[in-house]
C-alpha atoms as a PDB file:
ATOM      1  CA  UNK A   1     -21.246   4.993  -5.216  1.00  0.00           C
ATOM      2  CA  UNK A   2     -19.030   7.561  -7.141  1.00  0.00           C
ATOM      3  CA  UNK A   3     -15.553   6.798  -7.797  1.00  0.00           C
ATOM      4  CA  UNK A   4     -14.864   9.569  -5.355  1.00  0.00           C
ATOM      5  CA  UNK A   5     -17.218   8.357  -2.586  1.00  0.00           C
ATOM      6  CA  UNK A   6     -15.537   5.596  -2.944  1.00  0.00           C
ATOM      7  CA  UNK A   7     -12.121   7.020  -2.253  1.00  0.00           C
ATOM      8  CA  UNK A   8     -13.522   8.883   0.608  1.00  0.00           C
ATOM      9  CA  UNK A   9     -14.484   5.573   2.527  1.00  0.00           C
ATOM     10  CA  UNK A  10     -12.144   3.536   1.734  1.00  0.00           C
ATOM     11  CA  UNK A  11     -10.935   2.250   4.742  1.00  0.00           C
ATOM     12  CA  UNK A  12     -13.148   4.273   7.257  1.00  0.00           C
ATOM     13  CA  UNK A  13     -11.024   7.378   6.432  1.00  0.00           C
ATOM     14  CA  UNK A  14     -12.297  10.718   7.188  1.00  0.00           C
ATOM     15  CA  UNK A  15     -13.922  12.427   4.430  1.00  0.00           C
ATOM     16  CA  UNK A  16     -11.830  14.156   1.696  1.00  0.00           C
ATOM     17  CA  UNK A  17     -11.644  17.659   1.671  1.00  0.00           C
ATOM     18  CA  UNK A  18     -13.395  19.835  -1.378  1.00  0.00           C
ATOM     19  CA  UNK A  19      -9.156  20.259  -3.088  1.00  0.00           C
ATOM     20  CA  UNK A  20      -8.977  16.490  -2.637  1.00  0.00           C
ATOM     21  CA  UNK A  21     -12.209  15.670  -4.580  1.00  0.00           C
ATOM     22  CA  UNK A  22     -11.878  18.105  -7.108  1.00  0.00           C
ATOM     23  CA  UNK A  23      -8.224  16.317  -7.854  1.00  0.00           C
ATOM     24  CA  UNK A  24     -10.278  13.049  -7.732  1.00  0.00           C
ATOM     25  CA  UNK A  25     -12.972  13.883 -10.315  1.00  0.00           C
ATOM     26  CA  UNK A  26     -10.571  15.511 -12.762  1.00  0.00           C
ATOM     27  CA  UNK A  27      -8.197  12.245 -12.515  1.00  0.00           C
ATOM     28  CA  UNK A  28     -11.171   9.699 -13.373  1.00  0.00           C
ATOM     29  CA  UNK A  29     -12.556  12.493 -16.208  1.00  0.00           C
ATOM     30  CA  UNK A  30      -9.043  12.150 -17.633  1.00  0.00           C
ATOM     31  CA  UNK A  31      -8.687   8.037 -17.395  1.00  0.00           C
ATOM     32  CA  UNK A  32     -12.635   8.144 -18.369  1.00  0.00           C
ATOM     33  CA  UNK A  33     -12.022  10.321 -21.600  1.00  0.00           C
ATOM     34  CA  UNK A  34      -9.103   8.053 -22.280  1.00  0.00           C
ATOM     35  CA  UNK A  35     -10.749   4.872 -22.308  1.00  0.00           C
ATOM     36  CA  UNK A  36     -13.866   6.214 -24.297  1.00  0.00           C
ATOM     37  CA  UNK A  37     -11.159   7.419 -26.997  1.00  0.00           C
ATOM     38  CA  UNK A  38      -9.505   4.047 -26.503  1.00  0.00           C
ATOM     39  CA  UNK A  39     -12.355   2.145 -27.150  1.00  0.00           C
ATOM     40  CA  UNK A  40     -13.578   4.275 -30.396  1.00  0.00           C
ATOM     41  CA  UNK A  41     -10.491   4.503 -32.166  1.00  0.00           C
ATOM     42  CA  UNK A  42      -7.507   2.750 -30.508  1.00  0.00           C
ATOM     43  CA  UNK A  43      -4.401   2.973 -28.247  1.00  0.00           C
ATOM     44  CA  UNK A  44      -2.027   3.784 -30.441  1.00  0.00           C
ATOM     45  CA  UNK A  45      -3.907   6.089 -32.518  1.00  0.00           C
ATOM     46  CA  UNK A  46      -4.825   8.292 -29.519  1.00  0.00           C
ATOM     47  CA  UNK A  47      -2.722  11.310 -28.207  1.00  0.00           C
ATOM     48  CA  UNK A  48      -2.642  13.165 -24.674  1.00  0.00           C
ATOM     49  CA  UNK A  49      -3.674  16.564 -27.137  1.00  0.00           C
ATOM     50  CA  UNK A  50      -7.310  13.932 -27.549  1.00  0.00           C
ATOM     51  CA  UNK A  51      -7.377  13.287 -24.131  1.00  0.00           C
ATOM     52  CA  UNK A  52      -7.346  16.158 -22.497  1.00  0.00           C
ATOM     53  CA  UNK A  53      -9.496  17.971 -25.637  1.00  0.00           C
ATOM     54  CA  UNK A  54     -12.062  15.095 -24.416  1.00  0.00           C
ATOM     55  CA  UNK A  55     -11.931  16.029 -21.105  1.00  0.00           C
ATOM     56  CA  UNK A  56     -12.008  19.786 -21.413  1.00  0.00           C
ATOM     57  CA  UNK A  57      -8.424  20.225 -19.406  1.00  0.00           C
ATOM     58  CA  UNK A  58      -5.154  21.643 -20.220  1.00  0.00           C
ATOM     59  CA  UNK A  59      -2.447  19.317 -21.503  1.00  0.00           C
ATOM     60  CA  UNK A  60      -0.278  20.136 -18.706  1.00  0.00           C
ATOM     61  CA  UNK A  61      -3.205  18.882 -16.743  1.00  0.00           C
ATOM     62  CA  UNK A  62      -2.499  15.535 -17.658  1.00  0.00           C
ATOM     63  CA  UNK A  63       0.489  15.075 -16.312  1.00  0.00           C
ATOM     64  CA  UNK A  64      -0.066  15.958 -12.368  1.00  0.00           C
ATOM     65  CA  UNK A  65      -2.050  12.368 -12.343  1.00  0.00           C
ATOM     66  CA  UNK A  66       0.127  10.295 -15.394  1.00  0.00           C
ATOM     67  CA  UNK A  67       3.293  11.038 -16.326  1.00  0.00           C
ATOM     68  CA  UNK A  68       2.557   9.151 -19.411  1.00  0.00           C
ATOM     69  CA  UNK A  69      -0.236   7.588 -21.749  1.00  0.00           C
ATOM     70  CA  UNK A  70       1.240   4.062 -20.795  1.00  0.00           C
ATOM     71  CA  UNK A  71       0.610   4.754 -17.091  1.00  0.00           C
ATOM     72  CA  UNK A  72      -3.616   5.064 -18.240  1.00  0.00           C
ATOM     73  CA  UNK A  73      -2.914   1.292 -18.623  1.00  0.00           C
ATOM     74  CA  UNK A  74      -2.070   0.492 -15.420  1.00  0.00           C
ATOM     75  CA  UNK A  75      -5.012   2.084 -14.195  1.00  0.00           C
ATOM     76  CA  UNK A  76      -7.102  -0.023 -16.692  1.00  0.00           C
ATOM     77  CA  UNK A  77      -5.583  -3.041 -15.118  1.00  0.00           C
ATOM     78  CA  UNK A  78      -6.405  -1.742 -11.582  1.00  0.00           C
ATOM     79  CA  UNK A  79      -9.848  -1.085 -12.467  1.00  0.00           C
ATOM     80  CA  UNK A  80     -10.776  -4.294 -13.867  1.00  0.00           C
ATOM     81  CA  UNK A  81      -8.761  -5.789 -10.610  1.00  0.00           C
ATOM     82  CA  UNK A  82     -11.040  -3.685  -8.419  1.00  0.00           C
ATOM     83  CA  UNK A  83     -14.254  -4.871 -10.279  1.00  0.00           C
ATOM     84  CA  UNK A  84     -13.281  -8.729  -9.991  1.00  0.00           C
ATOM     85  CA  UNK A  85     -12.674  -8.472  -6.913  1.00  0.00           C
ATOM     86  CA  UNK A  86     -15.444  -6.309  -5.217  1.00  0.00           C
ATOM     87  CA  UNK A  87     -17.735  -8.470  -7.536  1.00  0.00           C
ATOM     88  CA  UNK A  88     -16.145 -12.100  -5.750  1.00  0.00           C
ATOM     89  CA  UNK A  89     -16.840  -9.977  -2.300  1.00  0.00           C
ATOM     90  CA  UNK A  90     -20.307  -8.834  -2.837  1.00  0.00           C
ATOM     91  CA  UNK A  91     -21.326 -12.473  -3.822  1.00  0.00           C
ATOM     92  CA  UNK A  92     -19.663 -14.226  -1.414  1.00  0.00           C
ATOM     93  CA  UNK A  93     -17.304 -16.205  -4.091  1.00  0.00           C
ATOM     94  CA  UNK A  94     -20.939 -17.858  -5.020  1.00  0.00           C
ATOM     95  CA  UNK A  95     -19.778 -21.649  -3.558  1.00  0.00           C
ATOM     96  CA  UNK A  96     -18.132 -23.415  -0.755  1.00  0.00           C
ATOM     97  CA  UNK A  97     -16.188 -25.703  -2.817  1.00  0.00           C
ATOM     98  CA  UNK A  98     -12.963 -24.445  -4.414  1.00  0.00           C
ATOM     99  CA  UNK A  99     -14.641 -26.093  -7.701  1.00  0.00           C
ATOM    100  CA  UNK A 100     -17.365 -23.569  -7.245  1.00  0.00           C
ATOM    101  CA  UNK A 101     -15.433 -20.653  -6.403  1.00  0.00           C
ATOM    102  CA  UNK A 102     -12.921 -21.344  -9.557  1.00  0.00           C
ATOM    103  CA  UNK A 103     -16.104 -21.174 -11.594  1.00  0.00           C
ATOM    104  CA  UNK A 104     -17.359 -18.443 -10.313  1.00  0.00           C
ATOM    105  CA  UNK A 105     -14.431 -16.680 -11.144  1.00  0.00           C
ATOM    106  CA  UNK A 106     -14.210 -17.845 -14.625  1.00  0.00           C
ATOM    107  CA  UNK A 107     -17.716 -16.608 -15.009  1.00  0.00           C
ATOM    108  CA  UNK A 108     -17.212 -13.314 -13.681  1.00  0.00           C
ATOM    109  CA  UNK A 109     -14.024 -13.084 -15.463  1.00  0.00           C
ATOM    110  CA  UNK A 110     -16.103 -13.305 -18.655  1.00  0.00           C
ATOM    111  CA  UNK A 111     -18.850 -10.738 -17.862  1.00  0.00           C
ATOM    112  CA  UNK A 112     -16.338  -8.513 -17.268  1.00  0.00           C
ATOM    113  CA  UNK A 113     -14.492  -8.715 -20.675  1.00  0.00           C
ATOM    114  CA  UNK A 114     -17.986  -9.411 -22.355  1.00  0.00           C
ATOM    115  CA  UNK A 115     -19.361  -6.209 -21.068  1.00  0.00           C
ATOM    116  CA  UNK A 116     -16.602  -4.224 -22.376  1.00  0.00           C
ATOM    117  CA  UNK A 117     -15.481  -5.744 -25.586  1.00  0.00           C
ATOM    118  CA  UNK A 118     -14.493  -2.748 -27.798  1.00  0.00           C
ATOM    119  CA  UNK A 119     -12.434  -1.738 -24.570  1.00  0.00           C
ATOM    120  CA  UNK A 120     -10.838  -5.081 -24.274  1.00  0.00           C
ATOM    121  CA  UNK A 121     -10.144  -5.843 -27.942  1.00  0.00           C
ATOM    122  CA  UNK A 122      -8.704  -1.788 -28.128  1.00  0.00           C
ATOM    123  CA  UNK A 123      -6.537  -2.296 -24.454  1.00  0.00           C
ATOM    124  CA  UNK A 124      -5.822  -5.702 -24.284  1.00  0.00           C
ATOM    125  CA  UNK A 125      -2.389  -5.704 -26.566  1.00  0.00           C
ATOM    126  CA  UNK A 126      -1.238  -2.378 -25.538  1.00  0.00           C
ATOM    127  CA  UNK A 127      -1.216  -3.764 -21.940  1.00  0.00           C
ATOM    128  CA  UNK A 128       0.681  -6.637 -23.254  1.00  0.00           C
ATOM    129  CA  UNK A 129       3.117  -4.671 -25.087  1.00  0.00           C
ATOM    130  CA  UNK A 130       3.903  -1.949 -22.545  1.00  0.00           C
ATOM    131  CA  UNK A 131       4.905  -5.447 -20.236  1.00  0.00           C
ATOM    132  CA  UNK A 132       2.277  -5.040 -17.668  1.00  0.00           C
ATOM    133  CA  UNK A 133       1.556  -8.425 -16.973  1.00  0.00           C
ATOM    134  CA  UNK A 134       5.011  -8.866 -15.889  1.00  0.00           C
ATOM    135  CA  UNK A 135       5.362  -5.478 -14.080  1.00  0.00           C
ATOM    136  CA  UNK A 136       2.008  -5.648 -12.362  1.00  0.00           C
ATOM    137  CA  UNK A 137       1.330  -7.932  -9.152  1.00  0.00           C
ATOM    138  CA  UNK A 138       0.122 -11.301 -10.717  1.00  0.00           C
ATOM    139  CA  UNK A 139      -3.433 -10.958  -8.536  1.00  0.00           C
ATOM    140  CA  UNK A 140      -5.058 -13.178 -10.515  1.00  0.00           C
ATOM    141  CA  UNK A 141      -2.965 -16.193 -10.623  1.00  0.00           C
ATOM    142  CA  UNK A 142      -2.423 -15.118  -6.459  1.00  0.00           C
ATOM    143  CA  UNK A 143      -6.538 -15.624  -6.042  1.00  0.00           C
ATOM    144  CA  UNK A 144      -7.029 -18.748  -8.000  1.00  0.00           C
ATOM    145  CA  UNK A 145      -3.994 -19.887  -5.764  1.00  0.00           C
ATOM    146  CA  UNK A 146      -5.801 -18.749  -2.410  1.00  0.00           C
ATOM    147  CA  UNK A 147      -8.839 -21.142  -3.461  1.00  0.00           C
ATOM    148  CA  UNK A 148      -6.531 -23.926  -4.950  1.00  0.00           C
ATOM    149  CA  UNK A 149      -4.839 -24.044  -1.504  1.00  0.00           C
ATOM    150  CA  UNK A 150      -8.309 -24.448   0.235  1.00  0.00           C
ATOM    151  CA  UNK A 151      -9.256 -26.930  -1.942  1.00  0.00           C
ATOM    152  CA  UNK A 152      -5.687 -29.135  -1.301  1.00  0.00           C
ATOM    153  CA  UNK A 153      -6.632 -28.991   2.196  1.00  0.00           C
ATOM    154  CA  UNK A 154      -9.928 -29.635   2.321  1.00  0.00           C
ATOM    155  CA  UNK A 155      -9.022 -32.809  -0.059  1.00  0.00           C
ATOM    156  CA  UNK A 156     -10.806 -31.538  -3.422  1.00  0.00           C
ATOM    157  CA  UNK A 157      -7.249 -30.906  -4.995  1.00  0.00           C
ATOM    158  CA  UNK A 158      -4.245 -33.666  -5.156  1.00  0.00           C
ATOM    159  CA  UNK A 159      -1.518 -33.054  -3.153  1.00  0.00           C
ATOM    160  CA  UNK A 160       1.124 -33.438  -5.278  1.00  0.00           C
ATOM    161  CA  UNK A 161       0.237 -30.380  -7.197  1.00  0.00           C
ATOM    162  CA  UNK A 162       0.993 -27.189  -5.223  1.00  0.00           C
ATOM    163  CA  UNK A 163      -1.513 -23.647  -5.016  1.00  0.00           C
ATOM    164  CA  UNK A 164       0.872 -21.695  -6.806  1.00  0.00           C
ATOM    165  CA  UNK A 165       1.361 -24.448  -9.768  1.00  0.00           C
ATOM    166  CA  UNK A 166      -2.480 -24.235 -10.203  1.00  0.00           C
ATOM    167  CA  UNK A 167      -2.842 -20.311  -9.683  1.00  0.00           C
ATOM    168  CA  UNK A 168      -0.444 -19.797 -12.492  1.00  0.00           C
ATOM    169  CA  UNK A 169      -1.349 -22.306 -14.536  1.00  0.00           C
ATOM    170  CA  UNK A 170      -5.033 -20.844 -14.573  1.00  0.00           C
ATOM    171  CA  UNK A 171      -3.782 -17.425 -15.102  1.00  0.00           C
ATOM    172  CA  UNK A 172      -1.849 -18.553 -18.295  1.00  0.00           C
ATOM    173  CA  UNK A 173      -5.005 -20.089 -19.282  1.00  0.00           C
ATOM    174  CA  UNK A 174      -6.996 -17.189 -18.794  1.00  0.00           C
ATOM    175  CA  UNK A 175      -4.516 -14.904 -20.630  1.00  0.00           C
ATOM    176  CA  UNK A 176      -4.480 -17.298 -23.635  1.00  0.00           C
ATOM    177  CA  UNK A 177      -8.463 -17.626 -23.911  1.00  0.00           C
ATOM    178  CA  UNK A 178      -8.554 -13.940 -23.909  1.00  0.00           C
ATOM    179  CA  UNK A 179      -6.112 -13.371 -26.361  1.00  0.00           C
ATOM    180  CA  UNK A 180      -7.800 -15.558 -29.105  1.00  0.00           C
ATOM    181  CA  UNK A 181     -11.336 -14.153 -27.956  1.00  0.00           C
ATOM    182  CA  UNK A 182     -10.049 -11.126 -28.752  1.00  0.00           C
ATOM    183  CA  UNK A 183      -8.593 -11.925 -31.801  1.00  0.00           C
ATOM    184  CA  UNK A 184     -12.111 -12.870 -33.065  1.00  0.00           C
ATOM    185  CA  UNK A 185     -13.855 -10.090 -32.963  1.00  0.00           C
ATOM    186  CA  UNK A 186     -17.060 -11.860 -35.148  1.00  0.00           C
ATOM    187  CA  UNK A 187     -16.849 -14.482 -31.853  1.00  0.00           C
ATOM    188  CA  UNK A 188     -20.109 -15.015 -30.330  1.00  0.00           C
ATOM    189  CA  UNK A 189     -20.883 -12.911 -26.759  1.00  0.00           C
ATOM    190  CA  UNK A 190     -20.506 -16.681 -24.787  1.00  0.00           C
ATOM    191  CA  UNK A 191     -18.158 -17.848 -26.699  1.00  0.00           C
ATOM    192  CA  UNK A 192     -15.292 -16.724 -23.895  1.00  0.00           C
ATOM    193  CA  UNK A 193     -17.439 -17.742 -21.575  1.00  0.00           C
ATOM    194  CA  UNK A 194     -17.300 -21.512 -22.717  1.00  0.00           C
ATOM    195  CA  UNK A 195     -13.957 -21.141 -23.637  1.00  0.00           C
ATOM    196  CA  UNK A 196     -12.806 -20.440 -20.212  1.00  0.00           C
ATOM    197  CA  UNK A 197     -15.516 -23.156 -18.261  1.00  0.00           C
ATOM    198  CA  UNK A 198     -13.367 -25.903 -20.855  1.00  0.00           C
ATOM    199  CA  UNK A 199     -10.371 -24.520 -19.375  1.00  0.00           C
ATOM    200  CA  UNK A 200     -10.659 -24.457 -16.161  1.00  0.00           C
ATOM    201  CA  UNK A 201     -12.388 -28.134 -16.425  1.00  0.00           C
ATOM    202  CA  UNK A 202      -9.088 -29.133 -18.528  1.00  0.00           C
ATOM    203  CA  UNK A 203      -7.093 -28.130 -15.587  1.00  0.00           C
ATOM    204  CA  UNK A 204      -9.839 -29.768 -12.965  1.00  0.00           C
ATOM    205  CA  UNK A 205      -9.400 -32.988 -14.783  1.00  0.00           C
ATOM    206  CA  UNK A 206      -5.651 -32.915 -14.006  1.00  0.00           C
ATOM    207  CA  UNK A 207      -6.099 -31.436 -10.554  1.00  0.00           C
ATOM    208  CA  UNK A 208      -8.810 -33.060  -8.728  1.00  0.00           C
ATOM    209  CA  UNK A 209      -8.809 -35.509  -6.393  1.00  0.00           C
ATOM    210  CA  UNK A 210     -10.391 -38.826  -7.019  1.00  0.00           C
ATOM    211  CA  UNK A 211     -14.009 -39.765  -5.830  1.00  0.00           C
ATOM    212  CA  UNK A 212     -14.667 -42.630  -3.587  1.00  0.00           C
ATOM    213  CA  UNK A 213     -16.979 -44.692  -6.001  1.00  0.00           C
ATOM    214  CA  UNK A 214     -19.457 -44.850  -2.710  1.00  0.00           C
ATOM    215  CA  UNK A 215     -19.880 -41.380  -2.217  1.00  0.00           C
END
């Protein structure tokens, strides 16, 4: 399904109007063409004038969907948001146990940044820079806390850590992983894949309950 498609049934709307998709496809042509330039050459050393010459718009163009080139890095946050998440949905989480689920996560986590590596390694800093993962809604670190709350009650998870203490904490984790993956760009294509499975069982370690020895 089309970006647009998408758009039009979201939600079981009605069906957008010719205007409406029109404005939809020349909005993900723009962010599109942006990340492609992103990816080739940098954030930094792209302007709008490449973006919209990519795109085959006028500059003014541009700025009825961002008022800025920062604001094309929100949407890259959004879109990798989306893709986790419709991902987690399609599968199911992949487990019962919150163990499970946290790895699946991790897992998916790293496909995503593995399948788009230039893009990362090119977006990753500017996102950092322009503040967004202070400005943005933590989602990540809010998810891992959904399925660290389900495992405190179902008694996988000690109580005397709470969901939100080992949402964030995983979030920083992730964050940090990603950062030194992408600061090694001669890193093998699992390597941030085992990076964040040693994580996340650093943090298990800490955070799971004890076994009864006769189970």
């Amino acid at each position: 399904m089309s970006p647009t498609e998408a758009a039009t049934n979201r939600q079981g709307t009605a069906p957008l109007g010719r205007r409406e998709r029109n404005k939809l496809r020349v909005k993900e042509r723009l962010y599109s063409s942006a990340i492609t330039l992103f990816a080739e050459q940098g954030y930094d050393e792209t302007s709008i004038d490449e973006i919209v010459e990519r795109a085959d718009v006028a500059r003014g163009t541009f700025f009825n969907y961002f008022q800025r080139k920062e604001d094309l890095l929100g949407a890259w946050g959004e879109k990798r948001r989306d893709a986790l998440l419709a991902t987690l949905a399609a599968d199911g989480c992949g487990a019962d146990s919150a163990v499970g689920q946290l790895r699946h996560c991790m897992t998916t986590l790293s496909r995503i940044n593995e399948g788009h590596r230039q893009e990362t390694n090119s977006l990753l800093m500017a996102w950092v820079r322009a503040g967004r993962p202070l400005l943005e809604d933590p989602y990540l670190a809010d998810l891992f806390a959904r399925i660290a709350g389900d495992g405190i009650r179902s008694g996988e998870f000690h109580t005397r850590f709470t969901a939100d203490q080992i949402g964030h904490a995983l979030r920083d984790l992730y964050l940090g992983a990603l950062y030194r993956w992408c600061g090694r760009p001669d890193a093998a294509p699992d390597q941030l894949a085992h990076e964040l499975m040693s994580t996340l069982d650093l943090v298990l370690d800490g955070v799971q309950a004890a076994r009864d020895p006769r189970d």
